[in-house]
C-alpha atoms as a PDB file:
ATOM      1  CA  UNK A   1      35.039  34.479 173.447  1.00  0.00           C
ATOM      2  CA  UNK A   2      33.469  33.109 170.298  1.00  0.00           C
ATOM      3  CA  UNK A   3      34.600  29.444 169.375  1.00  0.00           C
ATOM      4  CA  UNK A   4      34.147  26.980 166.538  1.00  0.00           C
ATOM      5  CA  UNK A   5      31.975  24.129 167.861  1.00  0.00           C
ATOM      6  CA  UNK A   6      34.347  21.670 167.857  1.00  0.00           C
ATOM      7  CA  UNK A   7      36.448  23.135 170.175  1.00  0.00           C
ATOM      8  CA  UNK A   8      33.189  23.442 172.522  1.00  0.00           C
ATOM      9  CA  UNK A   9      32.550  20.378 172.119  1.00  0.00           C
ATOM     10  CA  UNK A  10      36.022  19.101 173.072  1.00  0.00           C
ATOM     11  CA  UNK A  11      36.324  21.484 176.077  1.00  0.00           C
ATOM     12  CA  UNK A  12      32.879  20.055 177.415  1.00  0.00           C
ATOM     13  CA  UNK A  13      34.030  16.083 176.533  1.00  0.00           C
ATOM     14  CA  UNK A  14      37.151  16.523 178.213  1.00  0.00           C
ATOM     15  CA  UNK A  15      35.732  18.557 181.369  1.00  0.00           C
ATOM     16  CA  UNK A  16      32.190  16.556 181.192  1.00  0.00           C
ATOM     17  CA  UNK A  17      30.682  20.546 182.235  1.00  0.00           C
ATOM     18  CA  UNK A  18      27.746  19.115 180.147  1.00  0.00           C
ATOM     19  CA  UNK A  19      25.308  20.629 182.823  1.00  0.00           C
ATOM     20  CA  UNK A  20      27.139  24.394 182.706  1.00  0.00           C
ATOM     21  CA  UNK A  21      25.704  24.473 178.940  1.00  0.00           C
ATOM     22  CA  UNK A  22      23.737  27.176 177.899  1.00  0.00           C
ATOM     23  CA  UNK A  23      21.307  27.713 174.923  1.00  0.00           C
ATOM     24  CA  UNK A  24      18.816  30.244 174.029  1.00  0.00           C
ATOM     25  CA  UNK A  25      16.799  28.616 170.112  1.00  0.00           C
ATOM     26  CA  UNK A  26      16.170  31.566 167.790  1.00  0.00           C
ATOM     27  CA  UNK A  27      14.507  31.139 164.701  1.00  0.00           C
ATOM     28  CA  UNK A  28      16.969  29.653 162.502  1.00  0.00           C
ATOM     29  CA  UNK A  29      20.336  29.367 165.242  1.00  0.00           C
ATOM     30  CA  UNK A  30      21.305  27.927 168.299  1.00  0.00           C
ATOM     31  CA  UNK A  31      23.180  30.218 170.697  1.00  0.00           C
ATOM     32  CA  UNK A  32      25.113  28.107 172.565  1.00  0.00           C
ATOM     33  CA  UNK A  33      27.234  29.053 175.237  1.00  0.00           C
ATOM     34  CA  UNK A  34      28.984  28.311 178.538  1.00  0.00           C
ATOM     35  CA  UNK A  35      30.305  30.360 181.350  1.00  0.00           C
ATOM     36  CA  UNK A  36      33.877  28.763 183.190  1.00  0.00           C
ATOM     37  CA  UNK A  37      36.267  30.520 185.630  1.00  0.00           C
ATOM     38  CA  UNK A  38      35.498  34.236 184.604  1.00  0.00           C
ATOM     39  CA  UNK A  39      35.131  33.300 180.858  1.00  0.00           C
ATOM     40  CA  UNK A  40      32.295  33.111 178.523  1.00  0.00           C
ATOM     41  CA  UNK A  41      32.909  30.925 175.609  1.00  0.00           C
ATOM     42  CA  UNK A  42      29.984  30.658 172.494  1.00  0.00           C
ATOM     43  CA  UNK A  43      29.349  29.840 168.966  1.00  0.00           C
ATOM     44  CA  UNK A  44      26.362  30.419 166.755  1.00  0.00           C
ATOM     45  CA  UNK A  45      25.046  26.882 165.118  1.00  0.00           C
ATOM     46  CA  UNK A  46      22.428  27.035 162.076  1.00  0.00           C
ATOM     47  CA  UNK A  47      19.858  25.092 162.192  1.00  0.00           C
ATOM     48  CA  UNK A  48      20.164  22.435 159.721  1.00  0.00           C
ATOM     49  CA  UNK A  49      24.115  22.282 159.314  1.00  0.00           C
ATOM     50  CA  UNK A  50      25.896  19.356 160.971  1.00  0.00           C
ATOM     51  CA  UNK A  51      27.424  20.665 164.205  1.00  0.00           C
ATOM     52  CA  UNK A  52      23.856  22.142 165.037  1.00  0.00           C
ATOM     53  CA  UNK A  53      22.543  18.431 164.632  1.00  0.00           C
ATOM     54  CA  UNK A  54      25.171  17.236 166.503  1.00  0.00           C
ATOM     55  CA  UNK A  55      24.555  19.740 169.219  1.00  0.00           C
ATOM     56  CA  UNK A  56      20.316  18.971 169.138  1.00  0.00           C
ATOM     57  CA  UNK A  57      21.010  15.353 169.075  1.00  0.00           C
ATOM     58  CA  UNK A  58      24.068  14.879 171.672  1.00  0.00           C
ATOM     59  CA  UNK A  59      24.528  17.367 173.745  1.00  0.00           C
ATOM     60  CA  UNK A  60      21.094  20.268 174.093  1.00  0.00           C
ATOM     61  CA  UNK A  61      19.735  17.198 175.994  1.00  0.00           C
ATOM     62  CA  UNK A  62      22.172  17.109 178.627  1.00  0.00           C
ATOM     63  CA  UNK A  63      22.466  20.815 179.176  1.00  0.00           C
ATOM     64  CA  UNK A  64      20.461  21.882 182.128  1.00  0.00           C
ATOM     65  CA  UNK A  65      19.273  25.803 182.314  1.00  0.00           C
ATOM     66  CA  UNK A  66      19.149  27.335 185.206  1.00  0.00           C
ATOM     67  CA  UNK A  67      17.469  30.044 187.016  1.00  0.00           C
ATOM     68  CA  UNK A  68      19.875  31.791 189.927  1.00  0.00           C
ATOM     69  CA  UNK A  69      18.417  35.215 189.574  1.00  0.00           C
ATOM     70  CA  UNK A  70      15.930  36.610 192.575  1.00  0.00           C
ATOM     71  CA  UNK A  71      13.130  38.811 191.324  1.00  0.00           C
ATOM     72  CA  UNK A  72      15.425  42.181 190.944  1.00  0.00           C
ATOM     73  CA  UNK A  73      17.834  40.439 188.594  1.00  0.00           C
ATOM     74  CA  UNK A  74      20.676  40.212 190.985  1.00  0.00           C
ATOM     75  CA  UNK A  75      22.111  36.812 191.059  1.00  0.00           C
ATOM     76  CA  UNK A  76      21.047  34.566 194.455  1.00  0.00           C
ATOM     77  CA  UNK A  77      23.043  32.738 197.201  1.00  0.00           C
ATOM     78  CA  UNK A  78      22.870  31.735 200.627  1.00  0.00           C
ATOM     79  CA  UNK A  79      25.273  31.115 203.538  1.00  0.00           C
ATOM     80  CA  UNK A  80      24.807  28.127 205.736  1.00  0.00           C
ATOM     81  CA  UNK A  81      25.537  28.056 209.680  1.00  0.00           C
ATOM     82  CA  UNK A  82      26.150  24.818 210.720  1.00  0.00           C
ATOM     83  CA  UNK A  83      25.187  25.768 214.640  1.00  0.00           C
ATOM     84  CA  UNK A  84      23.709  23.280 217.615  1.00  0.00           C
ATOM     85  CA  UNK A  85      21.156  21.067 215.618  1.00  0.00           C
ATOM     86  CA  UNK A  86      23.917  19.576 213.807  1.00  0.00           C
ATOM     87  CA  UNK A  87      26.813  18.046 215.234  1.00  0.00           C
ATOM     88  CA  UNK A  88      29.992  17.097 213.336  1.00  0.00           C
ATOM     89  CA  UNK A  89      30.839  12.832 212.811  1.00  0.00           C
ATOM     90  CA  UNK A  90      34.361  11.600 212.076  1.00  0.00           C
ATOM     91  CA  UNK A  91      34.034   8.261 210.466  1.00  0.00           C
ATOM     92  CA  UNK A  92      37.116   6.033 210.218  1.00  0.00           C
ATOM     93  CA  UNK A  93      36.932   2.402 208.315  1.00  0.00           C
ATOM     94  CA  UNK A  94      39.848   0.361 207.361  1.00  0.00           C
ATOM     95  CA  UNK A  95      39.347  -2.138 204.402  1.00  0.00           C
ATOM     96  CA  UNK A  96      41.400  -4.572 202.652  1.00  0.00           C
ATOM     97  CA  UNK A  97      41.055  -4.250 198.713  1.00  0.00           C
ATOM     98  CA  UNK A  98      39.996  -6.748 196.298  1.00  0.00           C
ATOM     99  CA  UNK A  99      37.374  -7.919 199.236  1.00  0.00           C
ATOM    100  CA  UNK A 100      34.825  -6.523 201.534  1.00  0.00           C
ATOM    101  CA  UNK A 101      36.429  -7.689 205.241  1.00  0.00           C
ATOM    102  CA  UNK A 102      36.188  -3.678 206.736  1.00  0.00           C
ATOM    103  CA  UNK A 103      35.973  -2.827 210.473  1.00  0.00           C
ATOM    104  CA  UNK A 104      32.566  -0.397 210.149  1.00  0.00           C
ATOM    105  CA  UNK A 105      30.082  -0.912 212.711  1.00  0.00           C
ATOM    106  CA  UNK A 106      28.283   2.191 211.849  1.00  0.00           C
ATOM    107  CA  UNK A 107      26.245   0.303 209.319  1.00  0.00           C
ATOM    108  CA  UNK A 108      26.299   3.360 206.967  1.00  0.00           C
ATOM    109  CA  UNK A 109      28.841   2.149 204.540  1.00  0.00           C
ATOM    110  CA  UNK A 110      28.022  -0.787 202.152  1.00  0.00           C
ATOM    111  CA  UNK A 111      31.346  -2.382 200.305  1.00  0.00           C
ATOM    112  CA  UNK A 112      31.738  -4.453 197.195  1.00  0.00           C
ATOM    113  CA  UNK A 113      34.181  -5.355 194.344  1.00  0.00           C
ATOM    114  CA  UNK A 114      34.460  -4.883 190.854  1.00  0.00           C
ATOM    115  CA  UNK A 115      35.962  -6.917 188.288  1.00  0.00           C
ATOM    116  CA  UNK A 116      37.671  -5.655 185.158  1.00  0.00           C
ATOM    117  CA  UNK A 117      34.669  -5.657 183.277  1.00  0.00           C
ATOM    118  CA  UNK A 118      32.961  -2.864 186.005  1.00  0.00           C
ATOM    119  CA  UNK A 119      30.514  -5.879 187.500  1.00  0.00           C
ATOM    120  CA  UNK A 120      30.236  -6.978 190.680  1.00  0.00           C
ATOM    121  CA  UNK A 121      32.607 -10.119 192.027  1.00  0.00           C
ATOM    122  CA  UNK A 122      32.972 -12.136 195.413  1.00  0.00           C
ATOM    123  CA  UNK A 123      36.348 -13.518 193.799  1.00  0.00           C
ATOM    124  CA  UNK A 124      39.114 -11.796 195.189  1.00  0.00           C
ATOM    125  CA  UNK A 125      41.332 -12.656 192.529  1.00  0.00           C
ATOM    126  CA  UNK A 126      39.347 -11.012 189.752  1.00  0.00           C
ATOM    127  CA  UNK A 127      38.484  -7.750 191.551  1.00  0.00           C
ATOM    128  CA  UNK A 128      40.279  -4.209 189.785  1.00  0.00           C
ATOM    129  CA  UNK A 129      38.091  -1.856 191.890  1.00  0.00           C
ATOM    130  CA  UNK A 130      37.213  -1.791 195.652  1.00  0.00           C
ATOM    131  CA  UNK A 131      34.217   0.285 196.128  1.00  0.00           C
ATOM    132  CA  UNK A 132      32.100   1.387 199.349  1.00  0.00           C
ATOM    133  CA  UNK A 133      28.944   3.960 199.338  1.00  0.00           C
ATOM    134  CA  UNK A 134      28.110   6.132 202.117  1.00  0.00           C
ATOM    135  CA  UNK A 135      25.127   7.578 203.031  1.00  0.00           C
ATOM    136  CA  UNK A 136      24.360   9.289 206.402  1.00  0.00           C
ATOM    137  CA  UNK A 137      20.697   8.578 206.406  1.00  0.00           C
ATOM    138  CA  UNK A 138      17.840   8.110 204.331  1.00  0.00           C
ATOM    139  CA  UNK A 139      15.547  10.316 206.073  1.00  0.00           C
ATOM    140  CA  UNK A 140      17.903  13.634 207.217  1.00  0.00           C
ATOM    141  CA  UNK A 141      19.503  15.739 204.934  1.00  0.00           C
ATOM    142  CA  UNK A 142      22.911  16.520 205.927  1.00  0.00           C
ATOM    143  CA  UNK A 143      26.001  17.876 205.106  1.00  0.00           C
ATOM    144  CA  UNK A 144      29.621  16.742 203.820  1.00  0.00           C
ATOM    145  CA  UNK A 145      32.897  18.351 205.663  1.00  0.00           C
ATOM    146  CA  UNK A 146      35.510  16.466 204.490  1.00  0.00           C
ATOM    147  CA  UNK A 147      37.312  13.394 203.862  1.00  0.00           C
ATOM    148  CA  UNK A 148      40.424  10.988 203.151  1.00  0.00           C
ATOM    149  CA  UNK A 149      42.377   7.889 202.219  1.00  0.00           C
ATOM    150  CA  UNK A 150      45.268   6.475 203.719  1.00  0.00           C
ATOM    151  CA  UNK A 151      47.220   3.209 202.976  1.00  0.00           C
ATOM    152  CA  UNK A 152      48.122   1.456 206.214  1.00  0.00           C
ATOM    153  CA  UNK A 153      50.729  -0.550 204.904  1.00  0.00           C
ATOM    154  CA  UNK A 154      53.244  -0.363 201.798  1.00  0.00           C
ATOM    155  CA  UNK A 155      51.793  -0.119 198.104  1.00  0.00           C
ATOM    156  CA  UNK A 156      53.545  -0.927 194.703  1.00  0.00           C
ATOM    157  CA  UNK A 157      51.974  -0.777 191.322  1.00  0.00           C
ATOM    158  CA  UNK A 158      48.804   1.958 190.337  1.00  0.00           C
ATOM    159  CA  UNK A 159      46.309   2.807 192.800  1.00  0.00           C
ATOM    160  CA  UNK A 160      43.908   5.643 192.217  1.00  0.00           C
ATOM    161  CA  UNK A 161      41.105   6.719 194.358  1.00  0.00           C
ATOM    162  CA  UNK A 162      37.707   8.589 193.296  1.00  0.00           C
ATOM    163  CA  UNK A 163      35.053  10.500 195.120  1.00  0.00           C
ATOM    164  CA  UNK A 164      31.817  10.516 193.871  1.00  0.00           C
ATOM    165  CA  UNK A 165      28.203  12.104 195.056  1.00  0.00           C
ATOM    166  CA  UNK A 166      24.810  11.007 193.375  1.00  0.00           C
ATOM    167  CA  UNK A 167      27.209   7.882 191.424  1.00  0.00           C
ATOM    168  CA  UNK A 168      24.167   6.283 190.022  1.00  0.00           C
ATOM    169  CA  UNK A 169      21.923   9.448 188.958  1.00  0.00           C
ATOM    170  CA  UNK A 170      23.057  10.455 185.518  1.00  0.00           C
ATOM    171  CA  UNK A 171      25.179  14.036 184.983  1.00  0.00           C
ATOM    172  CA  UNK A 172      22.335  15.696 183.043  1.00  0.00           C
ATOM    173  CA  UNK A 173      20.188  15.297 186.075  1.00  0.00           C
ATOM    174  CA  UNK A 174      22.429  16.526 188.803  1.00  0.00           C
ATOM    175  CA  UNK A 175      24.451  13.941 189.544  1.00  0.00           C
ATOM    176  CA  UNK A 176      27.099  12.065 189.218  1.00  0.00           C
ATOM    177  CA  UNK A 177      29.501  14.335 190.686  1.00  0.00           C
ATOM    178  CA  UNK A 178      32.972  13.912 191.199  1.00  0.00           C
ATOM    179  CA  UNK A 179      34.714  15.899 194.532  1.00  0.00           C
ATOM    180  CA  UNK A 180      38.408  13.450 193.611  1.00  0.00           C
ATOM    181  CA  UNK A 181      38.825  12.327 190.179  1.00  0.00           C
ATOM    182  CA  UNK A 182      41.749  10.201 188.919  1.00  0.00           C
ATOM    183  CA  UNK A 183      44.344  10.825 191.622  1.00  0.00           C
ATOM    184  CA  UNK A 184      46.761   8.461 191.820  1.00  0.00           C
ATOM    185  CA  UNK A 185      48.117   7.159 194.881  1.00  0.00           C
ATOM    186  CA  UNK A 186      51.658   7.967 196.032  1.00  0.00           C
ATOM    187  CA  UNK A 187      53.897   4.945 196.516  1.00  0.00           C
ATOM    188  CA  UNK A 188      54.706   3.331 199.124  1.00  0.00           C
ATOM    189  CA  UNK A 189      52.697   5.542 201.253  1.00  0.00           C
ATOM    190  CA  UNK A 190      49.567   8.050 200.941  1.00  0.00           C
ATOM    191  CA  UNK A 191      47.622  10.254 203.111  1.00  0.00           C
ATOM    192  CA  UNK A 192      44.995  11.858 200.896  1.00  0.00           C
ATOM    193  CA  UNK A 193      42.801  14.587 202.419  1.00  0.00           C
ATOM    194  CA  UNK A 194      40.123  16.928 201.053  1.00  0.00           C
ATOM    195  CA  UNK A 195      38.040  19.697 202.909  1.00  0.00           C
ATOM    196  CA  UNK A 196      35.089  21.429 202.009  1.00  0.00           C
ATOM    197  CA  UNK A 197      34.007  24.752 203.423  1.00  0.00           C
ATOM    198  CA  UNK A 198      30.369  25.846 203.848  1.00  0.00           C
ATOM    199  CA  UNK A 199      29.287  23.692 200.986  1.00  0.00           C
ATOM    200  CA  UNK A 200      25.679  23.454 202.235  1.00  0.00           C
ATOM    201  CA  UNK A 201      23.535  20.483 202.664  1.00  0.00           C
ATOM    202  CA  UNK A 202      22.878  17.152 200.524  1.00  0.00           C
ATOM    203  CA  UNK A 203      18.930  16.440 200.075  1.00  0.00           C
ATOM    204  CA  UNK A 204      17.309  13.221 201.150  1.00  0.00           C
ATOM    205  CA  UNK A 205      15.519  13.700 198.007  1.00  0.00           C
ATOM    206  CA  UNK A 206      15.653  12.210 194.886  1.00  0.00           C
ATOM    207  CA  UNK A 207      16.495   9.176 195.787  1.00  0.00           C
ATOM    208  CA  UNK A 208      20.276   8.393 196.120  1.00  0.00           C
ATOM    209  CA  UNK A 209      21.422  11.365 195.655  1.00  0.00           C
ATOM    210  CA  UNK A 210      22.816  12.009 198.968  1.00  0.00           C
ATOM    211  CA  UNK A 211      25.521   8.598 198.277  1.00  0.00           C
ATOM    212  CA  UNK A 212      28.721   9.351 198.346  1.00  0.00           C
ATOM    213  CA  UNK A 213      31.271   6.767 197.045  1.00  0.00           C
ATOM    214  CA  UNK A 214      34.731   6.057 197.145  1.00  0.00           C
ATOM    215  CA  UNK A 215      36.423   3.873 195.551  1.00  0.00           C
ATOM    216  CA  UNK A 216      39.940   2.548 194.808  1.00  0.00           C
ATOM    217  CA  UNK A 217      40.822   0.973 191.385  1.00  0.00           C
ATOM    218  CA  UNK A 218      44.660  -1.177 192.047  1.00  0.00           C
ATOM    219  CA  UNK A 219      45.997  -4.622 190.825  1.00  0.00           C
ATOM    220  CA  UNK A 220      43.814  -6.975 189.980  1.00  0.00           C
ATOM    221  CA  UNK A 221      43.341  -9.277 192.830  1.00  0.00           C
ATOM    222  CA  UNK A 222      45.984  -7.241 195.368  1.00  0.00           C
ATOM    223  CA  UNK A 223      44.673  -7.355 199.151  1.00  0.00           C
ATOM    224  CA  UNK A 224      46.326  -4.038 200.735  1.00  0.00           C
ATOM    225  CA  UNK A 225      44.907  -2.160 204.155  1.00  0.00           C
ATOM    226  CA  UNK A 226      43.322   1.755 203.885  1.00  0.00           C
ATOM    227  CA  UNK A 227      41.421   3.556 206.012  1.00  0.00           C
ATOM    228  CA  UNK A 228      38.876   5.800 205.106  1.00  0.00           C
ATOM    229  CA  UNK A 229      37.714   9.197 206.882  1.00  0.00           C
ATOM    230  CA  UNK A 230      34.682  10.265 206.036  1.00  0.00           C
ATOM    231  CA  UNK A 231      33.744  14.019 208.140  1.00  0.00           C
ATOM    232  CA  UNK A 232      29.871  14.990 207.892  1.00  0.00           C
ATOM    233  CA  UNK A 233      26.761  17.513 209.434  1.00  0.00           C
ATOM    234  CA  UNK A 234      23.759  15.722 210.847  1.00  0.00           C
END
């Protein structure tokens, strides 16, 4: 489907699909496309106009091109067996928000708080986000099943949680990727769940990019019980 850019442009600022973009630079255009759910959606920009500035500038940058063909021009996969060498971990933590007091003794979660300014606080009372970042090991790749969020006692007011994998290596290198986004928390009570099938495994390499982090953003300074599950391959 051919598009104006603006309307590409919205679709990717609203979805953040900056990495799905695709470009091929002719002489005196920019084909710029990008492939969602079944449809392809494009527009021509010439060089020298506005939008194709705009697209050069802010957005060709962030657009990573990709290579999934094999050698006969059929598209590549792979299936992965998750068989003897790698056994399946349940990890359960409870954690009171607006502090880091937690029950883990696995040593592979690291808490702290955030204030309403996104820094990091020791004061309860100024703390909007309680945050903790997982990582199975530094030296063995492994793999993500699943995971969840329950409250363990009664909750009032605006709590919504967020998954995140690679949180500190920017979107136009391959991270920063979201599994939750923006769900908000049922009152009183929630038991949040997600499951991943066959999703593969999650490289030791580059650096932090096998973190995953959850985090909760409630009240400011509200101290409420949760438990976390985390379910993962190593």
């Amino acid at each position: 489907m051919r598009v104006d850019w603006k309307s590409l442009k919205d679709f990717l600022n609203n979805t953040e699909l900056y990495g799905f973009t695709n470009y091929m630079e002719l002489p005196n255009d920019f084909y710029v496309w990008i492939f969602y759910e079944g449809e392809s959606f494009s527009v021509l920009l010439h060089k020298g106009s506005a939008d194709c500035e705009d697209f050069v500038n802010n957005y060709k940058p962030r657009a990573i091109l990709k290579n999934d063909l094999s050698e006969d021009g059929y598209k590549t996969s792979k299936t992965v067996f998750v068989g003897q060498a790698r056994m399946m971990h349940c990890l359960f933590m409870q954690f009171v928000t607006s502090t880091a007091e937690n029950n883990d003794t696995s040593g592979l979660i690291h808490m702290h708080t955030l204030d309403d300014q996104g820094h990091i606080t020791t004061n309860p009372d100024d703390a909007v986000t309680t945050q903790m970042d997982f990582c199975a090991s530094q030296t063995k790749n492994y793999g993500l099943h699943g995971g969840g969020l329950e409250t363990m006692e009664d909750i009032e007011g605006e709590y919504i949680g967020e998954a995140i994998l690679a949180p500190d290596i920017p979107a136009q290198y391959g991270g920063n990727l979201y599994f939750v986004r923006n769900r908000v928390l049922s009152t009183p009570r929630e038991k949040l769940m997600k499951i991943a099938i066959n999703v593969g495994e999650i490289p030791v390499e580059p650096a932090g990019f096998n973190v995953l982090r959850i985090h909760v953003k409630h009240p400011k300074g509200v101290q409420k019980k949760f438990q976390v599950e985390i379910q993962y391959y190593i």
